[in-house]
PDB file of N, CA and C in Angstrom:
ATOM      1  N   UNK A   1      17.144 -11.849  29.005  1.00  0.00           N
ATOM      2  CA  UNK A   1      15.945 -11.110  29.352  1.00  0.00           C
ATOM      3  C   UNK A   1      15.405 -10.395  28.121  1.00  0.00           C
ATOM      4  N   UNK A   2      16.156  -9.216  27.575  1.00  0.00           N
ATOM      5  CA  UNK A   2      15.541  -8.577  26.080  1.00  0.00           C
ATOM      6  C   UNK A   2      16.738  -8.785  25.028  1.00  0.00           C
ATOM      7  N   UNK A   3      16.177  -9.021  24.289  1.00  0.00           N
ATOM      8  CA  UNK A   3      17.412  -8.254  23.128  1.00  0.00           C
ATOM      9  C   UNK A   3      16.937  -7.000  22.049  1.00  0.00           C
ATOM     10  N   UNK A   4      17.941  -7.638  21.271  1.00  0.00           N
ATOM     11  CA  UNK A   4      18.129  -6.409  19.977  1.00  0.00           C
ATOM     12  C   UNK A   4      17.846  -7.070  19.150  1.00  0.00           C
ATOM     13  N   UNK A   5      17.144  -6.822  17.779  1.00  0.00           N
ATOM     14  CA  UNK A   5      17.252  -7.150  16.505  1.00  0.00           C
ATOM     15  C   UNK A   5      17.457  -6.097  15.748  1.00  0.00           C
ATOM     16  N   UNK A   6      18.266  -6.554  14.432  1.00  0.00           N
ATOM     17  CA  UNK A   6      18.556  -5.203  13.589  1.00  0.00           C
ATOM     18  C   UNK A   6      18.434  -5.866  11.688  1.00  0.00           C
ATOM     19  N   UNK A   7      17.630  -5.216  10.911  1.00  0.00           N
ATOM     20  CA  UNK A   7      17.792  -5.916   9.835  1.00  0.00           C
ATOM     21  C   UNK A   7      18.217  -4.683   8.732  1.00  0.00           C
ATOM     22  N   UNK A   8      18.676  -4.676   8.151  1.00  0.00           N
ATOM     23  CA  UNK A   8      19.355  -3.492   7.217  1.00  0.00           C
ATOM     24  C   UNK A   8      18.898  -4.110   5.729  1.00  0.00           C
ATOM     25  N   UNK A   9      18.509  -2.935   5.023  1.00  0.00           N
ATOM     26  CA  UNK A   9      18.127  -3.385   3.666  1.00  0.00           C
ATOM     27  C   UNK A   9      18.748  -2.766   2.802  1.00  0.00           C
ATOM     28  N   UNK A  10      19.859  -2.752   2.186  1.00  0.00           N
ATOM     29  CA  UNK A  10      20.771  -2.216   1.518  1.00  0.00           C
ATOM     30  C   UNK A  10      20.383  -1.636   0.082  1.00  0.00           C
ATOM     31  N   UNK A  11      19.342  -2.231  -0.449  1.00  0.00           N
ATOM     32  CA  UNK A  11      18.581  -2.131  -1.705  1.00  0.00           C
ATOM     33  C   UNK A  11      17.557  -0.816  -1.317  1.00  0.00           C
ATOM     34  N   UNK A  12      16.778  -0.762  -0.814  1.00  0.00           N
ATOM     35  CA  UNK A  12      16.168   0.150  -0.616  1.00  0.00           C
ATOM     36  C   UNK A  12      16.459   1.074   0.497  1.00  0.00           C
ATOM     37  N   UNK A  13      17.791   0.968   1.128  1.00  0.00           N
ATOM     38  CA  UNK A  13      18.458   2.121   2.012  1.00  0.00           C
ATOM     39  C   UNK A  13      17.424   1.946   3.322  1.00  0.00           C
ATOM     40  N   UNK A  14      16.753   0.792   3.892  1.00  0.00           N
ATOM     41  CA  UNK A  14      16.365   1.217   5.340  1.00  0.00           C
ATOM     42  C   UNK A  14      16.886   0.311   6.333  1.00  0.00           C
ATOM     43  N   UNK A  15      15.894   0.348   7.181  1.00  0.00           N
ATOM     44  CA  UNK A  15      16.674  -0.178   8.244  1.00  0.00           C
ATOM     45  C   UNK A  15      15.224  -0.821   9.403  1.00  0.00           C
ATOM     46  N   UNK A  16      15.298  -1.603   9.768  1.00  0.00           N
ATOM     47  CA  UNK A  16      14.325  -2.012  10.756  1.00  0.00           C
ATOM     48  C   UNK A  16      14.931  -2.497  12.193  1.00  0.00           C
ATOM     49  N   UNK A  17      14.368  -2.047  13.846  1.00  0.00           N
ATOM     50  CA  UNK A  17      15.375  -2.400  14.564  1.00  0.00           C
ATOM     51  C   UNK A  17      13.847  -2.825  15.642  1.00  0.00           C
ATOM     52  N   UNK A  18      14.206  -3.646  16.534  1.00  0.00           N
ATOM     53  CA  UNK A  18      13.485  -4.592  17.375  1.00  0.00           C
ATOM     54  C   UNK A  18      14.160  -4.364  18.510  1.00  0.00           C
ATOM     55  N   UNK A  19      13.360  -3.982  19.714  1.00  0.00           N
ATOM     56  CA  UNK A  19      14.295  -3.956  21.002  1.00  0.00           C
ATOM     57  C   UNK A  19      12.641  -4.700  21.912  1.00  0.00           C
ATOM     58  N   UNK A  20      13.103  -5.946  22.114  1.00  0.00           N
ATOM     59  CA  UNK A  20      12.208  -7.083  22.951  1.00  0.00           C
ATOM     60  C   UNK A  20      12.699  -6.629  24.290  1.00  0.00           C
ATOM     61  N   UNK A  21      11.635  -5.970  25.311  1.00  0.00           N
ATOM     62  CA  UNK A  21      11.393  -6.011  26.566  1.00  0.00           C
ATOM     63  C   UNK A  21      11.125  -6.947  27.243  1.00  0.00           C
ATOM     64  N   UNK A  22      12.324  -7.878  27.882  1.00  0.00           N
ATOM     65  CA  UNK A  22      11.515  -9.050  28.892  1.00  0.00           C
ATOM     66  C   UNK A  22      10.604  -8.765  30.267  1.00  0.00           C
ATOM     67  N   UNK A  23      10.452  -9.589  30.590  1.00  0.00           N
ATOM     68  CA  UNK A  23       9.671  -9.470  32.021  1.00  0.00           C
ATOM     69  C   UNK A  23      10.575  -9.897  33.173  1.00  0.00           C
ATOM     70  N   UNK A  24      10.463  -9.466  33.739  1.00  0.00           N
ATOM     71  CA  UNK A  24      11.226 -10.034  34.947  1.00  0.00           C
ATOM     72  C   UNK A  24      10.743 -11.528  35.268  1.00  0.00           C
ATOM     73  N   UNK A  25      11.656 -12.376  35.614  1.00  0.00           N
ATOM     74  CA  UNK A  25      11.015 -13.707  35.924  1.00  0.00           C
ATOM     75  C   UNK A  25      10.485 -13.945  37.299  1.00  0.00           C
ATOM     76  N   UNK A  26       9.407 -14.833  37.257  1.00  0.00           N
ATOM     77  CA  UNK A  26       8.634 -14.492  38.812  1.00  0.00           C
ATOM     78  C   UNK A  26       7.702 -13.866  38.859  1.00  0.00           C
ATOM     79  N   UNK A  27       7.196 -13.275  37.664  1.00  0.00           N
ATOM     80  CA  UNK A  27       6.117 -12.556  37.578  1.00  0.00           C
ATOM     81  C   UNK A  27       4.727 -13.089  37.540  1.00  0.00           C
ATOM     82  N   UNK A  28       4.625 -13.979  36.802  1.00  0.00           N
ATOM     83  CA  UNK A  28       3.339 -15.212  36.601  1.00  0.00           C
ATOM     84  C   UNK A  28       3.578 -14.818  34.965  1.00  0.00           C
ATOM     85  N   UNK A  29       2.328 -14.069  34.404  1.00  0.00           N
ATOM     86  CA  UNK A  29       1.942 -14.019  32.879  1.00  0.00           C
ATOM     87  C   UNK A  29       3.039 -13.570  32.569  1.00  0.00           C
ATOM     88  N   UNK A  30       3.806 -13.755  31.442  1.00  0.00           N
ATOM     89  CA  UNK A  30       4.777 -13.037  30.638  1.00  0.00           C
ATOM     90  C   UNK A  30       4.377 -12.644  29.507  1.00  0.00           C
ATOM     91  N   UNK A  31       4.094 -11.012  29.107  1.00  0.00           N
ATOM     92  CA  UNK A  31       3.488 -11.534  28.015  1.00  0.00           C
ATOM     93  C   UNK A  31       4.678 -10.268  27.019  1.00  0.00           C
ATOM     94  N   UNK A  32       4.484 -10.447  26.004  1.00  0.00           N
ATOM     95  CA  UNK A  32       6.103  -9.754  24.631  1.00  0.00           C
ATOM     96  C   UNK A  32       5.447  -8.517  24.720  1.00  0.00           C
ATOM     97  N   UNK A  33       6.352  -7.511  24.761  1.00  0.00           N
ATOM     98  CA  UNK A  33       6.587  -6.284  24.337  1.00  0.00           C
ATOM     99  C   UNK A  33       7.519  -5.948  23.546  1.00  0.00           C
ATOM    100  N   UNK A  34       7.242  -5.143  22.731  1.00  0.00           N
ATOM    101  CA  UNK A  34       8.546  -4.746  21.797  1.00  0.00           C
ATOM    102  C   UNK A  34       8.502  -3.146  21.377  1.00  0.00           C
ATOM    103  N   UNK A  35       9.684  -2.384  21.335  1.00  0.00           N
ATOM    104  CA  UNK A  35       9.989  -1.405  20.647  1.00  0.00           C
ATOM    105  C   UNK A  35      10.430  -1.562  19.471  1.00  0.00           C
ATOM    106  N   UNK A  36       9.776  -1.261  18.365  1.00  0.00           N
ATOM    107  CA  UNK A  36      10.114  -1.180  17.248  1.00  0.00           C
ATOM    108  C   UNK A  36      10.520   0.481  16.051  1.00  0.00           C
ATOM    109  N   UNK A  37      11.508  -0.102  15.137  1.00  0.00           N
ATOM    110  CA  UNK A  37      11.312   1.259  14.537  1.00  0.00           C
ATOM    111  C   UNK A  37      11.945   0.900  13.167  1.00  0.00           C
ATOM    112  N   UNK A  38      11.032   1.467  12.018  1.00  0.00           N
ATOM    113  CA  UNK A  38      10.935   0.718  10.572  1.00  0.00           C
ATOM    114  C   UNK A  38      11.292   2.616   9.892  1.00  0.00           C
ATOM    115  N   UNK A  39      12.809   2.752   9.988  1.00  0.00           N
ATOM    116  CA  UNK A  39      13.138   3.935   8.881  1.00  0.00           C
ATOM    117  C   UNK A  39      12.298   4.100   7.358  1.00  0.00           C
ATOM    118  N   UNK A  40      11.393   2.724   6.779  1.00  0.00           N
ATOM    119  CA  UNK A  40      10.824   3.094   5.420  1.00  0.00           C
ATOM    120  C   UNK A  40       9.880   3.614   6.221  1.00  0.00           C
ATOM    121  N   UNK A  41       9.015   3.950   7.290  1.00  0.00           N
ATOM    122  CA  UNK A  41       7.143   4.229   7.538  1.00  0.00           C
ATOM    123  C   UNK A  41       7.489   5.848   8.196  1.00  0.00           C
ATOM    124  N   UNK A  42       8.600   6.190   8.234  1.00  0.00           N
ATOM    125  CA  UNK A  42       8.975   7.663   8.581  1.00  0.00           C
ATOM    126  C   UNK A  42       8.469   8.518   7.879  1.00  0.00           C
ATOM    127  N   UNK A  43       8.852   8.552   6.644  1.00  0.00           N
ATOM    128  CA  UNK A  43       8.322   9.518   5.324  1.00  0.00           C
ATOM    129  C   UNK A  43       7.878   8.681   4.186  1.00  0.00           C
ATOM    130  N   UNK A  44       7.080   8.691   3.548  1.00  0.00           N
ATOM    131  CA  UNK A  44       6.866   8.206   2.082  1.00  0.00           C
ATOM    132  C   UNK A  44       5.986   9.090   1.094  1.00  0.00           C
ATOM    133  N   UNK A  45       6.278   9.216   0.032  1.00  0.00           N
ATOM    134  CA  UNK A  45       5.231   9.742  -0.816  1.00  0.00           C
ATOM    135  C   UNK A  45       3.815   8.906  -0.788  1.00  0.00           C
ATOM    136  N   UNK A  46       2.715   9.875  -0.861  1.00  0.00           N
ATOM    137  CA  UNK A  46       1.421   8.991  -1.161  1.00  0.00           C
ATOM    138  C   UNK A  46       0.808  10.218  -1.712  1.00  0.00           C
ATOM    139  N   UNK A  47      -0.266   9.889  -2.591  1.00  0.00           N
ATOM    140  CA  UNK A  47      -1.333  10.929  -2.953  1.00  0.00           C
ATOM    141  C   UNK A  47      -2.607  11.477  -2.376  1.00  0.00           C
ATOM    142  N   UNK A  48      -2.319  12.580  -2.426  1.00  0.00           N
ATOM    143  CA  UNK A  48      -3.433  13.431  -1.418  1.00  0.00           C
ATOM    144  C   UNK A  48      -4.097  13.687  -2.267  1.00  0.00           C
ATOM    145  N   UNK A  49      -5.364  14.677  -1.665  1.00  0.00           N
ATOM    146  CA  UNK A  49      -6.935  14.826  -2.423  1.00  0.00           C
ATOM    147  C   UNK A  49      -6.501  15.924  -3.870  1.00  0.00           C
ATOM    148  N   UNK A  50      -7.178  15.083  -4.549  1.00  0.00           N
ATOM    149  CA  UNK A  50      -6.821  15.020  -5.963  1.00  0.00           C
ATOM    150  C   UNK A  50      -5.761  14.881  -6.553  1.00  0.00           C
ATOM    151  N   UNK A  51      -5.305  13.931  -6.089  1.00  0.00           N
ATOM    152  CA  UNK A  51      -4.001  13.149  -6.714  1.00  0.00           C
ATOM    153  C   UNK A  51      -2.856  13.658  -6.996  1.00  0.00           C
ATOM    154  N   UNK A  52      -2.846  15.174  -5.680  1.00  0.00           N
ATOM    155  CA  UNK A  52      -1.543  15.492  -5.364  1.00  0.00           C
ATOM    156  C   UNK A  52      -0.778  14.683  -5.005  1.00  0.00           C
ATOM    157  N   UNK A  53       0.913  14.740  -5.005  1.00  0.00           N
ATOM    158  CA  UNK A  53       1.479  14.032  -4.059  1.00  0.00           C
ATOM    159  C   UNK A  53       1.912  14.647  -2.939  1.00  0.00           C
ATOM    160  N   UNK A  54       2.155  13.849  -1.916  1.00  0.00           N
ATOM    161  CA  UNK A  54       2.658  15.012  -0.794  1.00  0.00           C
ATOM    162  C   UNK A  54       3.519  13.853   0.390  1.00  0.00           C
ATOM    163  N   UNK A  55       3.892  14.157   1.274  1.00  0.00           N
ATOM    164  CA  UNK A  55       4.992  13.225   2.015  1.00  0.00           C
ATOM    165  C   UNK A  55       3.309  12.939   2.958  1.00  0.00           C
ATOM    166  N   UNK A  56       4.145  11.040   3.541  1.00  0.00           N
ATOM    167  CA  UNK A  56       3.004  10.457   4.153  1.00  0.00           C
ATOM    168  C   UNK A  56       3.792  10.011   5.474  1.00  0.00           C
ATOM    169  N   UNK A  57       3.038   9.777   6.853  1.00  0.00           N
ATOM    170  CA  UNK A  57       4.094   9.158   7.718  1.00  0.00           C
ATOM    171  C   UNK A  57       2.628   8.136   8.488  1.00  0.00           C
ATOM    172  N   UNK A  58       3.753   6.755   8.844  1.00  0.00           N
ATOM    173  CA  UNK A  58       3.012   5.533   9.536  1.00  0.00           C
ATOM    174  C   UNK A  58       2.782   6.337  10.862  1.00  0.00           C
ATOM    175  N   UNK A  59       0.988   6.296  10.698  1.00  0.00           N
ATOM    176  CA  UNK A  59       0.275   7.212  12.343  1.00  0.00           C
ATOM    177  C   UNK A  59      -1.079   6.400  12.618  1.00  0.00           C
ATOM    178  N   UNK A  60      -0.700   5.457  13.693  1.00  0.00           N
ATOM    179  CA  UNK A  60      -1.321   4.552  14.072  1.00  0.00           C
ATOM    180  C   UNK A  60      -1.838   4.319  15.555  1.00  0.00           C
ATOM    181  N   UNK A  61      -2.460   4.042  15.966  1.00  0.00           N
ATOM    182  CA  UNK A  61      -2.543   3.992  18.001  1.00  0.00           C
ATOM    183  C   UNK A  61      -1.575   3.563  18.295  1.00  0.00           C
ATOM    184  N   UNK A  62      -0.562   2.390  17.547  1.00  0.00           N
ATOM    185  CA  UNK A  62       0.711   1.933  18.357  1.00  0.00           C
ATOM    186  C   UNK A  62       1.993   2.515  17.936  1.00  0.00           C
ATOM    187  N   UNK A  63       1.224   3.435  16.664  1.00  0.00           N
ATOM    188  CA  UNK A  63       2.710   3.363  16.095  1.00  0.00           C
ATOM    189  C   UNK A  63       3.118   5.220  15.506  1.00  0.00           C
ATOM    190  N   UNK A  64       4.048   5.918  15.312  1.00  0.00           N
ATOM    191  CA  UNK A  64       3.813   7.202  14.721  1.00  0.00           C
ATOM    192  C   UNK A  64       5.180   7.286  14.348  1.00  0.00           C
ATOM    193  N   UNK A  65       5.824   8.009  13.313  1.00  0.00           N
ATOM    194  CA  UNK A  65       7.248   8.472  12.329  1.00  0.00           C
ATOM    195  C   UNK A  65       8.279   7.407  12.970  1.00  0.00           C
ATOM    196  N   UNK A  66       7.690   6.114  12.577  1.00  0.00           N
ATOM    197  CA  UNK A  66       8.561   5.206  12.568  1.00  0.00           C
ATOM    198  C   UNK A  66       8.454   3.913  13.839  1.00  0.00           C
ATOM    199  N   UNK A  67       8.427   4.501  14.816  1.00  0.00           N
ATOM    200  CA  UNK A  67       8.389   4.288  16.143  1.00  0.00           C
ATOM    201  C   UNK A  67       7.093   3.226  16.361  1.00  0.00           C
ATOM    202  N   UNK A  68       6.871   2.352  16.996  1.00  0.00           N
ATOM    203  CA  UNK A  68       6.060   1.576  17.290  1.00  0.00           C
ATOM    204  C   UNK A  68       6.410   0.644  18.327  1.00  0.00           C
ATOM    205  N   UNK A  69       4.893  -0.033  19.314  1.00  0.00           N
ATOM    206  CA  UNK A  69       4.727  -0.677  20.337  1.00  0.00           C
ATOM    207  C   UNK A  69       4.598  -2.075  19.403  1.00  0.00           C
ATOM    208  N   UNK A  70       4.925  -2.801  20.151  1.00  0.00           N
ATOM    209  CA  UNK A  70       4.250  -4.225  19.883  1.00  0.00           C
ATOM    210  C   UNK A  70       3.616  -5.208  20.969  1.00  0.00           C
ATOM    211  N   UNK A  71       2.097  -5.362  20.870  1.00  0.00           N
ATOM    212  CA  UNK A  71       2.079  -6.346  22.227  1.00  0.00           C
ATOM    213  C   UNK A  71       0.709  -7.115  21.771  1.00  0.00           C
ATOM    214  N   UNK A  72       0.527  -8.026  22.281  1.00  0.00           N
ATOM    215  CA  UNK A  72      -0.558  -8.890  21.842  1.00  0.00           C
ATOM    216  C   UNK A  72      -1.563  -8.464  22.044  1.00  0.00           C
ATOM    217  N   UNK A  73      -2.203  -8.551  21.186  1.00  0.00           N
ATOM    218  CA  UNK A  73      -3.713  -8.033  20.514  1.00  0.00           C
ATOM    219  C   UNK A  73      -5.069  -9.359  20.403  1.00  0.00           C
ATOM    220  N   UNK A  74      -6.206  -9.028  21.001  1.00  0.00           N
ATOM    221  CA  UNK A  74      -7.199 -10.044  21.007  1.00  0.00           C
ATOM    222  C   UNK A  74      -7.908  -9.044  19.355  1.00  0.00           C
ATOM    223  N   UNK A  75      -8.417 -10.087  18.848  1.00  0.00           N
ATOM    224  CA  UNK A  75      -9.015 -10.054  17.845  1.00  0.00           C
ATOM    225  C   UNK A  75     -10.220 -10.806  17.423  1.00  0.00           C
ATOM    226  N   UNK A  76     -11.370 -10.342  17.096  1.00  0.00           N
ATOM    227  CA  UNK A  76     -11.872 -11.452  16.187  1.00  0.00           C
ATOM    228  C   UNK A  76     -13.020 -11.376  15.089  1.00  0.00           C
ATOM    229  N   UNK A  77     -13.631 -12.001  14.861  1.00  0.00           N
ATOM    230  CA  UNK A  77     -13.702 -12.290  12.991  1.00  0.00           C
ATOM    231  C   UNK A  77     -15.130 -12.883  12.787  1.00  0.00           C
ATOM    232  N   UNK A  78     -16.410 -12.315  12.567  1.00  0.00           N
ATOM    233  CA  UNK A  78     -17.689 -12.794  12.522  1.00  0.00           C
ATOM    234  C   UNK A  78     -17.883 -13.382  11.584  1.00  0.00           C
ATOM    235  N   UNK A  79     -18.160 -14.729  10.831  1.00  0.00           N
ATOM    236  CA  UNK A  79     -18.400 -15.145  10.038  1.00  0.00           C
ATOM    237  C   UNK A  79     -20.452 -15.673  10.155  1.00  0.00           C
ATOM    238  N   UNK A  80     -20.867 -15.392   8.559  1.00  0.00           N
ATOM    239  CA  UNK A  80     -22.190 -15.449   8.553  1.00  0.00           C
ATOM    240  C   UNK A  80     -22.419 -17.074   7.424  1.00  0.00           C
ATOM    241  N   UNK A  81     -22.585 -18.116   7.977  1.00  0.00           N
ATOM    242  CA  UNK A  81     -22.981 -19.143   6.256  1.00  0.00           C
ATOM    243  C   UNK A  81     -24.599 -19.321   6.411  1.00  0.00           C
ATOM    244  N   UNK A  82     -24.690 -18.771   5.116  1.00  0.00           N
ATOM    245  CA  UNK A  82     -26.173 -19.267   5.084  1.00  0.00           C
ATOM    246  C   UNK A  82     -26.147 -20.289   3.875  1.00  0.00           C
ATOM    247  N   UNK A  83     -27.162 -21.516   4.016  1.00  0.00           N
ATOM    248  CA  UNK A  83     -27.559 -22.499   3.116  1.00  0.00           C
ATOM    249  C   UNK A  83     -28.268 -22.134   2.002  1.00  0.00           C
ATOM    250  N   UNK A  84     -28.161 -22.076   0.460  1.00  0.00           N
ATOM    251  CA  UNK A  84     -28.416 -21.612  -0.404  1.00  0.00           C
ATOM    252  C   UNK A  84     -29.204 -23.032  -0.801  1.00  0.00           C
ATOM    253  N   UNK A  85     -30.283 -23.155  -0.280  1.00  0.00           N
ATOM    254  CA  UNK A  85     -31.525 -24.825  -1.199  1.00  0.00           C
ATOM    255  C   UNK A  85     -31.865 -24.040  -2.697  1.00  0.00           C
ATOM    256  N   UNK A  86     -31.946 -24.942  -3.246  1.00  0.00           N
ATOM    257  CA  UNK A  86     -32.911 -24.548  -4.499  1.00  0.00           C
ATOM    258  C   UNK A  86     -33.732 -25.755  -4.787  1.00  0.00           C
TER     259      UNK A  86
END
């Protein structure tokens, strides 16, 4: 039904872990969920206004100090071609 994933990065000391929510079967649509959580997007240095530095954390609609949703996302992408005659 769910599992675990776990990936450890020994070089840069983090850690990334995956916990896949199944669906119960019988449901009709199945569609992936996941709990995720990435120890590097907790804290990081980044530069603030005027090129202070100051601690930064991953803060997103799905995601905040590490912690994140995962679920399928519709997307899409306007492309414009115009014919260049000469």
């Amino acid at each position: 039904m769910g599992s675990l994933n776990e990936t450890v990065d020994p070089g840069a000391g983090s850690v990334s872990v995956r916990i896949d929510v199944g669906a119960p079967s019988g449901r009709g649509i199945k569609l992936p969920f996941t709990f995720g959580y990435d120890s590097n997007g907790v804290h990081f240095p980044k530069l603030g206004h005027g090129g202070v530095a100051q601690w930064g954390s991953s803060v997103d609609i799905l995601s905040s100090g590490g912690w994140s949703y995962t679920i399928p996302q519709l997307g899409f992408q306007q492309l414009e071609h115009t014919d260049h005659q000469r």
